[in-house]
C-alpha atoms as a PDB file:
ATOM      1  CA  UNK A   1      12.188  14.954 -17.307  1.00  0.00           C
ATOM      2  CA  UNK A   2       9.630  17.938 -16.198  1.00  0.00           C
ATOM      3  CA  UNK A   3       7.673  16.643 -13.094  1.00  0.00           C
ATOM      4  CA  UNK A   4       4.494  14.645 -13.419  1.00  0.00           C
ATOM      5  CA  UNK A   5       1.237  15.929 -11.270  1.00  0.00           C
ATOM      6  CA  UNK A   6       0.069  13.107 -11.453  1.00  0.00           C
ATOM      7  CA  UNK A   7       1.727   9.625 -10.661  1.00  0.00           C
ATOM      8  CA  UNK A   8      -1.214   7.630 -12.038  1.00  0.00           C
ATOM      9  CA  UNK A   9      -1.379   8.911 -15.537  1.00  0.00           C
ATOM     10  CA  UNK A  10      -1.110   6.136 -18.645  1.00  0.00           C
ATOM     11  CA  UNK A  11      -1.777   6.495 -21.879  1.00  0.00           C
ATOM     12  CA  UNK A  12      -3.228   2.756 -24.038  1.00  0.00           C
ATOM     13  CA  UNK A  13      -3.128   3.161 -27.780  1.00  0.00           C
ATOM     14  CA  UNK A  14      -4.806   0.099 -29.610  1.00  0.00           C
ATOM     15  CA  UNK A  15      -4.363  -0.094 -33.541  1.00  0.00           C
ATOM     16  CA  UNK A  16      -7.744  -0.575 -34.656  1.00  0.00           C
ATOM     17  CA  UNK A  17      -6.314  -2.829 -37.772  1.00  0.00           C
ATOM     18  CA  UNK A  18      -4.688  -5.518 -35.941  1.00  0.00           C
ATOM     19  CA  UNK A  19      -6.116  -4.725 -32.451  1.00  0.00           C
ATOM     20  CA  UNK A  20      -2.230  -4.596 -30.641  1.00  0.00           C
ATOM     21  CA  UNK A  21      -1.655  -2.529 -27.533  1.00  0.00           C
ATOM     22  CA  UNK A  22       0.639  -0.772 -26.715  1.00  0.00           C
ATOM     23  CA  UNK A  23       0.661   1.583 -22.697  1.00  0.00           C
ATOM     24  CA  UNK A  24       2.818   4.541 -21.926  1.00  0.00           C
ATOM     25  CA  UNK A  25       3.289   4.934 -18.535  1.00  0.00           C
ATOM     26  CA  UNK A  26       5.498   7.814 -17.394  1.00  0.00           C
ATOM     27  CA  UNK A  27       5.999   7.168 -13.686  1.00  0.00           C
ATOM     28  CA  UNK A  28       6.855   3.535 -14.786  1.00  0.00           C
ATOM     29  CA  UNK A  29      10.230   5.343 -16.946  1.00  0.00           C
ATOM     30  CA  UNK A  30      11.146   7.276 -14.051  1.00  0.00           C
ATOM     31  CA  UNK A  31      11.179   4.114 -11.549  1.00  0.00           C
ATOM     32  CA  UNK A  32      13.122   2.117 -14.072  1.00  0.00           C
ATOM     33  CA  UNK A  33      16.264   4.749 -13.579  1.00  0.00           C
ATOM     34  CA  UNK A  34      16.373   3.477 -10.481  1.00  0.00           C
ATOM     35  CA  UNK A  35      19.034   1.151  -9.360  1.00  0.00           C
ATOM     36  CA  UNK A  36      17.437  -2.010  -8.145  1.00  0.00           C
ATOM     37  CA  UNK A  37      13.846  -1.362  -9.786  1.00  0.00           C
ATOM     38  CA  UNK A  38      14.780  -4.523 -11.931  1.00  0.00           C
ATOM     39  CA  UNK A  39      14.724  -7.318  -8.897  1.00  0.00           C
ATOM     40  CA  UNK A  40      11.598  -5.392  -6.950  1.00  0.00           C
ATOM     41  CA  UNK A  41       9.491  -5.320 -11.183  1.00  0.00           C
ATOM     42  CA  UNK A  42       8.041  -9.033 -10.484  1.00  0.00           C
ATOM     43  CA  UNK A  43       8.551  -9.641  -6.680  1.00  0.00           C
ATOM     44  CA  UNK A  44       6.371 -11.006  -4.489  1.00  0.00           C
ATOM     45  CA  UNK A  45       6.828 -11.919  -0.829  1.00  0.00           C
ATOM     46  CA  UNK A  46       6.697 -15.170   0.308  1.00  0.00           C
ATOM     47  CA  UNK A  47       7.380 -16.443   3.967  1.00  0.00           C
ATOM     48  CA  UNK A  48       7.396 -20.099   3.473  1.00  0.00           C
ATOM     49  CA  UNK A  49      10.914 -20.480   4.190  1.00  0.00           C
ATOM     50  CA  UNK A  50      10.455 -19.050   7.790  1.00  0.00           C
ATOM     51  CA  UNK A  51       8.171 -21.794   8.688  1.00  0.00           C
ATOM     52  CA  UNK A  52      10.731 -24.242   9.203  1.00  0.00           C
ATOM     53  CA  UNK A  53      13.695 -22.544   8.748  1.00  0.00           C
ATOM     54  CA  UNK A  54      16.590 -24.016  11.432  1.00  0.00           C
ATOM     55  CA  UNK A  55      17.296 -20.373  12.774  1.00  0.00           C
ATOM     56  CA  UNK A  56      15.247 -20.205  15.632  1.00  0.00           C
ATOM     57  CA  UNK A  57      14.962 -16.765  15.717  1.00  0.00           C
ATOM     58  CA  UNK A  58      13.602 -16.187  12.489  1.00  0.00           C
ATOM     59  CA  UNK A  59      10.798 -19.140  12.714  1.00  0.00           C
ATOM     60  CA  UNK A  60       7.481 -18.174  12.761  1.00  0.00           C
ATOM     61  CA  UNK A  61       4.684 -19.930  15.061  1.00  0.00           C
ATOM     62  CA  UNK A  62       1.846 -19.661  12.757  1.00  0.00           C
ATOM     63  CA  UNK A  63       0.274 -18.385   9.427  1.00  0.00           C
ATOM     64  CA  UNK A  64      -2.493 -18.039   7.358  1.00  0.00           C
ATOM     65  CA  UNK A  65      -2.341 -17.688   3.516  1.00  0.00           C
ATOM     66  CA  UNK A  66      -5.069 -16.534   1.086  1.00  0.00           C
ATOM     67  CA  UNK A  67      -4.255 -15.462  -2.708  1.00  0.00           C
ATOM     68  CA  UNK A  68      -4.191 -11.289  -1.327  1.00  0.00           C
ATOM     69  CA  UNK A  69      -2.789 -11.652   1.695  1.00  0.00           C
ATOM     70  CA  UNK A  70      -0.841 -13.235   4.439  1.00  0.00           C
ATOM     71  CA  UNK A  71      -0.811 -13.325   8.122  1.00  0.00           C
ATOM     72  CA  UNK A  72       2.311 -14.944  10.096  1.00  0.00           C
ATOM     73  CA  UNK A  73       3.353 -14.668  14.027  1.00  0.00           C
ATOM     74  CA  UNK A  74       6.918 -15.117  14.987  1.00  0.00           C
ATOM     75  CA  UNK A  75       8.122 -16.804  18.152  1.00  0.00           C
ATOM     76  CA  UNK A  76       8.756 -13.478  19.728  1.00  0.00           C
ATOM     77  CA  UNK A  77       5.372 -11.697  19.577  1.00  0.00           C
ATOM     78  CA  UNK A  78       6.332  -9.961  16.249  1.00  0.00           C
ATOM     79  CA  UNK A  79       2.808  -9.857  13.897  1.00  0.00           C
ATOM     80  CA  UNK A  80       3.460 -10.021   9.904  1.00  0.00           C
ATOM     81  CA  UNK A  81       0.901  -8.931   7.267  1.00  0.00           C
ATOM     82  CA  UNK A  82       1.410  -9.433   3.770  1.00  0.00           C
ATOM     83  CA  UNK A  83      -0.888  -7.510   1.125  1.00  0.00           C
ATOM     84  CA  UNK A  84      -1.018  -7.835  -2.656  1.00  0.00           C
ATOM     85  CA  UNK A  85      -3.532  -5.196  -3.078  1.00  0.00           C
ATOM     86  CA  UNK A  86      -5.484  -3.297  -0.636  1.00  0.00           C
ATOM     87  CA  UNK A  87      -8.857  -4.349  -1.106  1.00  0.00           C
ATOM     88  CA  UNK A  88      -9.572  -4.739   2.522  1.00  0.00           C
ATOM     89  CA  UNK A  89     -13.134  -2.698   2.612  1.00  0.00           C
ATOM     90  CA  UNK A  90     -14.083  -4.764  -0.876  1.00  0.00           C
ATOM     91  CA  UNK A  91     -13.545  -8.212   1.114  1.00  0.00           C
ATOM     92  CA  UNK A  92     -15.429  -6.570   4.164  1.00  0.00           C
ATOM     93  CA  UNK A  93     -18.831  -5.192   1.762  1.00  0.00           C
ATOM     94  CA  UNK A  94     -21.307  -7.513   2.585  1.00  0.00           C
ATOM     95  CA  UNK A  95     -23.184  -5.956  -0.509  1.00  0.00           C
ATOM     96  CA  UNK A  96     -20.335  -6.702  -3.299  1.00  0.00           C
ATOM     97  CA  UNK A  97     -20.625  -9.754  -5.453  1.00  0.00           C
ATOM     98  CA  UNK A  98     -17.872 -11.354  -4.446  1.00  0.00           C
ATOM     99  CA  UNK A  99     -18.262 -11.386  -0.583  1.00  0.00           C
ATOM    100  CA  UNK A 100     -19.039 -14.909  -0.260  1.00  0.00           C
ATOM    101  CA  UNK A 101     -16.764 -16.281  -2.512  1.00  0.00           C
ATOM    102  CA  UNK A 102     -13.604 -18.706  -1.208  1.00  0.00           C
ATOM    103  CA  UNK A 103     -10.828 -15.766  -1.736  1.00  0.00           C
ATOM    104  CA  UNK A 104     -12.799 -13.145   0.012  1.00  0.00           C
ATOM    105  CA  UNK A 105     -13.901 -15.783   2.698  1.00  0.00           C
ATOM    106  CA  UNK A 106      -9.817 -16.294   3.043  1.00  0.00           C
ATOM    107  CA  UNK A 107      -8.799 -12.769   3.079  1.00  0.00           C
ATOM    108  CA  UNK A 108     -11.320 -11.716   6.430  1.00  0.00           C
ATOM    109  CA  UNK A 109      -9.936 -14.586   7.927  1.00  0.00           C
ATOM    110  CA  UNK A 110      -6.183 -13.184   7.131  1.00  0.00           C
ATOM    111  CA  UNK A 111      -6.893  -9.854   8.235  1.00  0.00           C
ATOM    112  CA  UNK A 112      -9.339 -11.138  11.388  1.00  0.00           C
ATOM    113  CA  UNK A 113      -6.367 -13.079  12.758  1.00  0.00           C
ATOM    114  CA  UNK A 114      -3.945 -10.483  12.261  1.00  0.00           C
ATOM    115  CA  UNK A 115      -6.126  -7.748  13.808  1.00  0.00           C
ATOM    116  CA  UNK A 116      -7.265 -10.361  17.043  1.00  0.00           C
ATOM    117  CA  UNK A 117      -3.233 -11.552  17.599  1.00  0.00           C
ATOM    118  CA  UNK A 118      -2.602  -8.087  17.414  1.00  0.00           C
ATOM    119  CA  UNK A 119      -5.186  -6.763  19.969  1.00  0.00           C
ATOM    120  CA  UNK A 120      -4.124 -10.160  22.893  1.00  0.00           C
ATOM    121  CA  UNK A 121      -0.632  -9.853  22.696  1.00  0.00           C
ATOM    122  CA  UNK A 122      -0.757  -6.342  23.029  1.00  0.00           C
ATOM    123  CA  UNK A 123      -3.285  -6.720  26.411  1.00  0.00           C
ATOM    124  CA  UNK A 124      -1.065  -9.022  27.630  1.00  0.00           C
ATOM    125  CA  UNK A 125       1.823  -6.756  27.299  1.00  0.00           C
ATOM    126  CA  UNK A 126       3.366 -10.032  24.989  1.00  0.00           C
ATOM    127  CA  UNK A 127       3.320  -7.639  21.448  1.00  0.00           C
ATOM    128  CA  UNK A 128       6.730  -6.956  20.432  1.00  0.00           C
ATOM    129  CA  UNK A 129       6.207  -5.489  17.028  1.00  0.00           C
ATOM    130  CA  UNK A 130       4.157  -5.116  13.643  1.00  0.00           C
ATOM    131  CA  UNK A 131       5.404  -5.676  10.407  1.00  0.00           C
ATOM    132  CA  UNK A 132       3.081  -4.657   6.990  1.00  0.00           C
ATOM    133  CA  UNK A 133       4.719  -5.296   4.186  1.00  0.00           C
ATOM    134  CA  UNK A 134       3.406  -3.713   0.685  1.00  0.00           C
ATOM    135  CA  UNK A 135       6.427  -4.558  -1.576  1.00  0.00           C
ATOM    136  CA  UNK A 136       4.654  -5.061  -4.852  1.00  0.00           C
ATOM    137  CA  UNK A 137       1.547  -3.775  -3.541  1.00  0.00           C
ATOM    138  CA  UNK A 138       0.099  -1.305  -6.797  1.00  0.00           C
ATOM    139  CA  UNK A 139      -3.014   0.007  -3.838  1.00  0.00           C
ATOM    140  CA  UNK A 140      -6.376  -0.605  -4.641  1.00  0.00           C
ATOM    141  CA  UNK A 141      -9.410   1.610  -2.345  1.00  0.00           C
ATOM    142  CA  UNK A 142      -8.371   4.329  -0.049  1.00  0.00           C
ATOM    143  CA  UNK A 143     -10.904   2.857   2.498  1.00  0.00           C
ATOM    144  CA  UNK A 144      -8.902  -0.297   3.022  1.00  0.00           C
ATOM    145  CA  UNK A 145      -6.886   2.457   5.270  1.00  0.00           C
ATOM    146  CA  UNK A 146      -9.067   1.451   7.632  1.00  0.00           C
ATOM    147  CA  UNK A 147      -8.177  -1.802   8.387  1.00  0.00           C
ATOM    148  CA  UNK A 148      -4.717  -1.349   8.416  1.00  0.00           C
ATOM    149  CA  UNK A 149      -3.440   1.826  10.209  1.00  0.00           C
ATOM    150  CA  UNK A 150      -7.410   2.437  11.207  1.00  0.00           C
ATOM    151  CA  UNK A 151      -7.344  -1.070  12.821  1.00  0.00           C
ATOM    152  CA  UNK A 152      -4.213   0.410  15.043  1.00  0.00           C
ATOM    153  CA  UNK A 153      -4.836   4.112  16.156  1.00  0.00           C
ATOM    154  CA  UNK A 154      -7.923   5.617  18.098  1.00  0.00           C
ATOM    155  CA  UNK A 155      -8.959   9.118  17.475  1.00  0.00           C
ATOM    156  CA  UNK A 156     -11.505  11.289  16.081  1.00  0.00           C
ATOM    157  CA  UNK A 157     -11.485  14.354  13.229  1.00  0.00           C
ATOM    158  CA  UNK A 158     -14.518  16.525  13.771  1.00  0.00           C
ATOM    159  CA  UNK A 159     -16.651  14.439  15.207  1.00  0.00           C
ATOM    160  CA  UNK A 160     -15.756  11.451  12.808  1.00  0.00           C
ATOM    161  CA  UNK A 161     -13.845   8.174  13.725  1.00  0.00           C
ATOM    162  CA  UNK A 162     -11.594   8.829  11.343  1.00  0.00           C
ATOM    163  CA  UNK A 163      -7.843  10.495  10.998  1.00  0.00           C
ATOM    164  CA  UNK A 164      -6.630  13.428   8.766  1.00  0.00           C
ATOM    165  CA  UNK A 165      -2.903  12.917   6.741  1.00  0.00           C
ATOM    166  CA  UNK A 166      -2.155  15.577   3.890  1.00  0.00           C
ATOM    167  CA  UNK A 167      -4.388  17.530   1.799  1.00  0.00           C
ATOM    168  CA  UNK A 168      -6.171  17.105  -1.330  1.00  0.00           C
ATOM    169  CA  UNK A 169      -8.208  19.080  -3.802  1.00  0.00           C
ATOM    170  CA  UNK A 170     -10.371  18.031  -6.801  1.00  0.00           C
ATOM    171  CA  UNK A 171     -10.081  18.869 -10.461  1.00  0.00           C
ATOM    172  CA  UNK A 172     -12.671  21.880 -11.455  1.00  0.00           C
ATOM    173  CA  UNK A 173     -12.072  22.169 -15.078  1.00  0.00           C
ATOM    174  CA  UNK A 174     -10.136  20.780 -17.770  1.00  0.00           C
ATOM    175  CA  UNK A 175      -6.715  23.337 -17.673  1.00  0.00           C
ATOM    176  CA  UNK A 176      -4.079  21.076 -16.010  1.00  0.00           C
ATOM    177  CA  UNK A 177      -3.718  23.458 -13.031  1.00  0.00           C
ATOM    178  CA  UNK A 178      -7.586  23.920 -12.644  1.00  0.00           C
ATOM    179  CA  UNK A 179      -8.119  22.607  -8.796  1.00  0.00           C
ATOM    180  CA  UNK A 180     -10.641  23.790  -6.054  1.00  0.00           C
ATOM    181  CA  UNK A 181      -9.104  24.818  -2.812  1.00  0.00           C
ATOM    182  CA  UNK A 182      -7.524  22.246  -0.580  1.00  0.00           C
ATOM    183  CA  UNK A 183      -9.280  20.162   2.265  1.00  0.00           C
ATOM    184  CA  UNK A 184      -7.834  17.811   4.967  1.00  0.00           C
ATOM    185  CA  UNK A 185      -8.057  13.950   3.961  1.00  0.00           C
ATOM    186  CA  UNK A 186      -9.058  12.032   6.138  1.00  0.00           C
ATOM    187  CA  UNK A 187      -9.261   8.100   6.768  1.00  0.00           C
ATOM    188  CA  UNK A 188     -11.422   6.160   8.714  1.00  0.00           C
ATOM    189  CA  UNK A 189     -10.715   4.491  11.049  1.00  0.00           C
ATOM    190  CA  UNK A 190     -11.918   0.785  12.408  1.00  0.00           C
ATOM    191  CA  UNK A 191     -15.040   1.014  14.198  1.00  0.00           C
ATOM    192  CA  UNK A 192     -14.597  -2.250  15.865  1.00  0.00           C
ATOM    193  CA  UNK A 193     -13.141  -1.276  19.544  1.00  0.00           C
ATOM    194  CA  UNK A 194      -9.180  -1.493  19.597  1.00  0.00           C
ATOM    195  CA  UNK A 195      -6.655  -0.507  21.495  1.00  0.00           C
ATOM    196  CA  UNK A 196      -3.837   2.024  20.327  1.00  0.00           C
ATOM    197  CA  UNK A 197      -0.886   0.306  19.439  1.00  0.00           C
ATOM    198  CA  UNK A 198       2.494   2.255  21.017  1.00  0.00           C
ATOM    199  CA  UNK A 199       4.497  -0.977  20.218  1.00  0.00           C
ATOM    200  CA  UNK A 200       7.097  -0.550  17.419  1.00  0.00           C
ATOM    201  CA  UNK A 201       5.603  -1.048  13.378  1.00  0.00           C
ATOM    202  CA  UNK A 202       7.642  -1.187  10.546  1.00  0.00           C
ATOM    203  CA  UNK A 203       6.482  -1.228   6.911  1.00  0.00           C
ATOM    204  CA  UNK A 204       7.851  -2.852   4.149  1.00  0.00           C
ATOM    205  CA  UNK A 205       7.877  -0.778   0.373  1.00  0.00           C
ATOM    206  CA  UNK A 206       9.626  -1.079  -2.755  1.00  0.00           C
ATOM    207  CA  UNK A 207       9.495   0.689  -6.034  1.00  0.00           C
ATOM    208  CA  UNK A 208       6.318  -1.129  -7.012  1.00  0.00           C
ATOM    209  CA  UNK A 209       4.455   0.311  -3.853  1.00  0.00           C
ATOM    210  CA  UNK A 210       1.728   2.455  -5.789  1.00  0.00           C
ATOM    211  CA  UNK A 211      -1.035   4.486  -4.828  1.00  0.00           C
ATOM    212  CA  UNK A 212      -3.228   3.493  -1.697  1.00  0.00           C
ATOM    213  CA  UNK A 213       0.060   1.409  -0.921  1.00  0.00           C
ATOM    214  CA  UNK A 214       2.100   4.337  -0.139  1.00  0.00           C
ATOM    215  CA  UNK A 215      -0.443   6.128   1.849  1.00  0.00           C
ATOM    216  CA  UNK A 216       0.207   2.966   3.931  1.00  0.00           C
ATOM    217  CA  UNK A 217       3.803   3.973   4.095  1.00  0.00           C
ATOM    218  CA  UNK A 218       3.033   7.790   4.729  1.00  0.00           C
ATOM    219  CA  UNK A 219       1.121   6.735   7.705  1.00  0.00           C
ATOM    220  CA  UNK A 220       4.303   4.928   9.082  1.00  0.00           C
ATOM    221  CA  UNK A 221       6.284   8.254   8.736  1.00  0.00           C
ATOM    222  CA  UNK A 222       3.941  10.134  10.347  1.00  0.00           C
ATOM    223  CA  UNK A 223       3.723   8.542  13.774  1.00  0.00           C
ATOM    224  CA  UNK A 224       6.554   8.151  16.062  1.00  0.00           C
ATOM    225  CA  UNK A 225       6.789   4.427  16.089  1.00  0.00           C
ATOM    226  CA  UNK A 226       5.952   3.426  12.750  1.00  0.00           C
ATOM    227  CA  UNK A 227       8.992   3.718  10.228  1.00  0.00           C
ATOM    228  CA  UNK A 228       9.338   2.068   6.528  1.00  0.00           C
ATOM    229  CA  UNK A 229      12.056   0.090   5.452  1.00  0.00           C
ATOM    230  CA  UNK A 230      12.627  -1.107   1.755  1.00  0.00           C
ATOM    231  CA  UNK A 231      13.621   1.212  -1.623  1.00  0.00           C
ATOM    232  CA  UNK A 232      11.828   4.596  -2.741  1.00  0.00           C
ATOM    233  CA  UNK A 233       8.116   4.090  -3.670  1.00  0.00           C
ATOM    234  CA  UNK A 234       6.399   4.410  -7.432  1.00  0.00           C
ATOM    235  CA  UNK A 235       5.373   8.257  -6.960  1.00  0.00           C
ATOM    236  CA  UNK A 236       1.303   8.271  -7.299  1.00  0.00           C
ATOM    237  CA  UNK A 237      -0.051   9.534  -4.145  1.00  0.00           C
ATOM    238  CA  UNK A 238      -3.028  11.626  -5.949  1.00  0.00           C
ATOM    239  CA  UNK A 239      -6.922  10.019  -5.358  1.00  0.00           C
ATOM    240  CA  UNK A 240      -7.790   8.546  -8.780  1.00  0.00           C
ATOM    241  CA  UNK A 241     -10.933   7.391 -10.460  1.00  0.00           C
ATOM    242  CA  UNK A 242     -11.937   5.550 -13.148  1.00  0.00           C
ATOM    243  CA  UNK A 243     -14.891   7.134 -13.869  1.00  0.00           C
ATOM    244  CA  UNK A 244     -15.533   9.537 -16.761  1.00  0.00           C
ATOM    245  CA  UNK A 245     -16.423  12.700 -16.175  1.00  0.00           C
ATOM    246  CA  UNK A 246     -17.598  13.659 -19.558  1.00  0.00           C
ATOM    247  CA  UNK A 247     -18.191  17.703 -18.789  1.00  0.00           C
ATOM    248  CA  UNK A 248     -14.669  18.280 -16.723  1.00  0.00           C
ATOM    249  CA  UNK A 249     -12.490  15.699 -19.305  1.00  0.00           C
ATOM    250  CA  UNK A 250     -11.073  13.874 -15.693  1.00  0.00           C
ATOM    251  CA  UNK A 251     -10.899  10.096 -14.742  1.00  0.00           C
ATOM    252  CA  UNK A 252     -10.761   8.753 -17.926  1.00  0.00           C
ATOM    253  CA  UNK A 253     -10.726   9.548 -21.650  1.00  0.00           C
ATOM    254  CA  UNK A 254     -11.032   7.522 -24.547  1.00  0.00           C
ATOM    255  CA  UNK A 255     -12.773   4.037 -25.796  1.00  0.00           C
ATOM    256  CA  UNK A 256     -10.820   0.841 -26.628  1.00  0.00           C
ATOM    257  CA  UNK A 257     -13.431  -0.352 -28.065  1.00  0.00           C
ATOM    258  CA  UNK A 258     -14.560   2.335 -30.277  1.00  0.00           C
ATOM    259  CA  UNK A 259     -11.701   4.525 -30.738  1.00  0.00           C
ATOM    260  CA  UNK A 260      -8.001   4.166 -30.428  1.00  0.00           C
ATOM    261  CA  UNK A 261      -6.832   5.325 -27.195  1.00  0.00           C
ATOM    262  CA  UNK A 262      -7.519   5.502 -23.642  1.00  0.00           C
ATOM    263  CA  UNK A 263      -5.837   8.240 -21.368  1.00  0.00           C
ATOM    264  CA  UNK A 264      -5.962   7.560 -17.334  1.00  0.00           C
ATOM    265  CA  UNK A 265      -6.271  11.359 -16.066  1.00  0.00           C
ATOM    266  CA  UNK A 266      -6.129  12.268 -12.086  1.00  0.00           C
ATOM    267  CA  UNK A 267      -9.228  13.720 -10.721  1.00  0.00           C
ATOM    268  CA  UNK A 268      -7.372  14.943  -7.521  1.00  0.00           C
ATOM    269  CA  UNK A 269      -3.801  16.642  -6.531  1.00  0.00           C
ATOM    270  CA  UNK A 270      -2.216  15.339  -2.776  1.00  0.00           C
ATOM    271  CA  UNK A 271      -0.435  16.851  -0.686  1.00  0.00           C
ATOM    272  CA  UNK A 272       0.973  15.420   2.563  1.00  0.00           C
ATOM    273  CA  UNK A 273       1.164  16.882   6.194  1.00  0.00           C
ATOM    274  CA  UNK A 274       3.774  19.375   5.003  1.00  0.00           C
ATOM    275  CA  UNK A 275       2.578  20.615   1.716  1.00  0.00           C
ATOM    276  CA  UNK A 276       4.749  18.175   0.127  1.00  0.00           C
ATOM    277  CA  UNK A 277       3.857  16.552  -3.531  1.00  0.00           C
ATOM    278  CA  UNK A 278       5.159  13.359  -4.066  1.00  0.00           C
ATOM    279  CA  UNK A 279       4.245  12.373  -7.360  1.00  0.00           C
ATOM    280  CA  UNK A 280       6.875  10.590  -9.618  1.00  0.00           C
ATOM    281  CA  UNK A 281       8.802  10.589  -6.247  1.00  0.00           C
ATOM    282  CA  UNK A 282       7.456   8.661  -4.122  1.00  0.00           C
ATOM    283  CA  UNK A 283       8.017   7.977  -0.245  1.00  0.00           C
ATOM    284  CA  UNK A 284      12.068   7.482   0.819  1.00  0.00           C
ATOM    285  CA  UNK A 285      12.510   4.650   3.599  1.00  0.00           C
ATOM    286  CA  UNK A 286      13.625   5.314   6.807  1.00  0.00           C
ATOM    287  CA  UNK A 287      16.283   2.863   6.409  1.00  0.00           C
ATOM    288  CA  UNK A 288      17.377   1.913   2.690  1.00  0.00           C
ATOM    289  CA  UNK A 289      17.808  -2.008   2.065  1.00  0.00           C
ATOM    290  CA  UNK A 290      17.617  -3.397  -1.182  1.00  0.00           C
ATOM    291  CA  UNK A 291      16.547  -6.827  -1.555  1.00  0.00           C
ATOM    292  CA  UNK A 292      18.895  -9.506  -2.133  1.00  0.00           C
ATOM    293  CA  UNK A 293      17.007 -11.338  -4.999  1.00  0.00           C
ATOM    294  CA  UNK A 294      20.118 -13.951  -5.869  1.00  0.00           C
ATOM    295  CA  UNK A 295      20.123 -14.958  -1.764  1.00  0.00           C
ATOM    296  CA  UNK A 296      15.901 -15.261  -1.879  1.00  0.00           C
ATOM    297  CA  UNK A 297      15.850 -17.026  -5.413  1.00  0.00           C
ATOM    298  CA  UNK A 298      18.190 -19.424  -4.064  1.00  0.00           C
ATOM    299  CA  UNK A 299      17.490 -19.997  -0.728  1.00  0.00           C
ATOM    300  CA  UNK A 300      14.158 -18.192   0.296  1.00  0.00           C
ATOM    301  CA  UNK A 301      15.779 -15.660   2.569  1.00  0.00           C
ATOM    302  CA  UNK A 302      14.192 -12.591   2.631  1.00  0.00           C
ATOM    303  CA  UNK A 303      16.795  -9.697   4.012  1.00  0.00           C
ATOM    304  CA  UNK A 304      14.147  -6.700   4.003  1.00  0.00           C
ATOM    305  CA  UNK A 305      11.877  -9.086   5.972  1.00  0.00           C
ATOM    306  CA  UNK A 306      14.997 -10.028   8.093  1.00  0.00           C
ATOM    307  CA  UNK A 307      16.080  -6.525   8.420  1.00  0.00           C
ATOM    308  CA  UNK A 308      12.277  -5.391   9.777  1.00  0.00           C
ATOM    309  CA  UNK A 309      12.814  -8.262  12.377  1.00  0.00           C
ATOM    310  CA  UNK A 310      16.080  -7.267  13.312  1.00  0.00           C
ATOM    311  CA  UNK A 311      15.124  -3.014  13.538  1.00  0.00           C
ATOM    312  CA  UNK A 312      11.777  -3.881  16.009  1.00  0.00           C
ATOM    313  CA  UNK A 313      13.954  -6.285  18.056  1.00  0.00           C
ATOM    314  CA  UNK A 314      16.433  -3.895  18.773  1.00  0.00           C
ATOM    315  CA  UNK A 315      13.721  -1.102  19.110  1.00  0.00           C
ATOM    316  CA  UNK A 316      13.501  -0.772  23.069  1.00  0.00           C
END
């Protein structure tokens, strides 16, 4: 297969006669050659079996659930964040529609009691570790970058509270190599005052970690005590938009409703730290585990989740 530039690119092709639709997704053909891409398609995290589980060491204290996300504290001052979708900044916009709604309600208080355990344990010297785990997780808004890795690193980028990884430049025309010149990305980060975090963070990523998701994971390998655990990620690092751009062809092209197809186009090329791009690749772990899906269908046990334990415990 040539190499894609761009790992968000789909193609939907309705037939106007009996209305069926039918996607082509390339970076979606290249994930399923890989080995375990079939028990990571449909998973989703759950940590209910580490509420009461007998082994005392893998117990958790407390947790708090909403339909995006999920917050848990084990015994030994190790902090666990689950997120579907990183959405973040949407459940923070006191403008949106949704703000006051039950789910977005839930999710601050997720991410608020992550973000305060975080800050007292690690004032009290009591923090032994982060884990973020994005298995699953297809992204969502860059800006949720900022309550994540934002919400655990200081620092400024001329004159901005905010912190530069890779490189990106914007589409300029409609030739597939027409780009303007490269700039620094940079995310924000949390405005709130927090303390940088030194103690050990692991992240958790599978082949279904996509987009804003594995920006989450290049932050990890960037910093000296962040690292990822899990499988290779999807492969679509580029910033993408929905919106058409009807002069330059980029974001999107087609109707659904009034024509036949619908082609998702990027609207931006990445590049990380190095001058790397990783589309269609994707980010390789720091330590490869595959999950065990017959052991978690069958009992609950999670052994990425166990192995992330395990790594920070053994850390110092």
């Amino acid at each position: 297969m040539l190499p894609l530039h761009d790992g968000h690119t789909y193609l939907l092709i309705r037939n106007l006669h009996t209305r069926r639709l039918i996607g082509i997704q390339p970076t979606l053909e290249r994930v399923k050659m890989r080995e375990h891409w079939k028990d990571e398609y449909n998973f989703i995290p759950n940590i209910q079996f580490y509420e009461s589980t007998p082994y005392e060491n893998l117990r958790i204290k407390e947790w708090a659930y909403s339909p995006s996300c999920t917050y848990a504290l084990f015994y030994d001052g190790i902090v666990y964040l689950y997120m579907k979708v990183c959405k973040f900044d949407e459940y923070f916009n006191e403008q949106g529609d949704n703000y006051n709604s039950w789910q977005f309600a839930q999710a601050r208080n997720v991410w608020r009691k992550w973000f305060e355990t975080i800050q007292e344990l690690h004032n009290t010297k009591m923090l032994k570790g982060i884990i973020i785990d994005v298995r699953g997780n297809q992204g969502g808004s860059g800006n949720c970058s900022k309550y994540v890795f934002g919400a655990l690193q200081n620092g400024k980028y001329g004159g901005y509270q905010a912190y530069q990884r890779g490189f990106t430049r914007m589409k300029s025309g409609i030739g597939r190599l027409d780009y303007l010149p490269s700039v620094p990305l940079l995310w924000g980060i949390l405005e709130e005052e927090h303390a940088d975090i030194t103690e050990p963070i692991v992240v958790l990523a599978n082949s279904m970690t996509a987009s804003t998701a594995e920006h989450i994971c290049l932050d990890a390998k960037e910093l000296p005590n962040a690292f990822v655990i899990g499988t290779q990620t999807w492969g679509a690092l580029s910033p993408s938009s929905e919106l058409i751009d009807s002069i330059n062809l980029i974001g999107g092209v087609g109707d659904l409703l009034n024509a036949s197809f619908y082609i998702h186009l990027p609207t931006a090329a990445f590049f990380t730290d190095k001058g790397e791009i990783l589309e269609s690749i994707g980010i390789k772990p720091d330590i490869k585990v595959a999950i065990d899906r017959a052991r978690y269908n069958s009992s609950g046990r999670d052994n990425q989740l166990e192995k992330a334990l395990e790594y920070i415990r053994e850390f110092y």
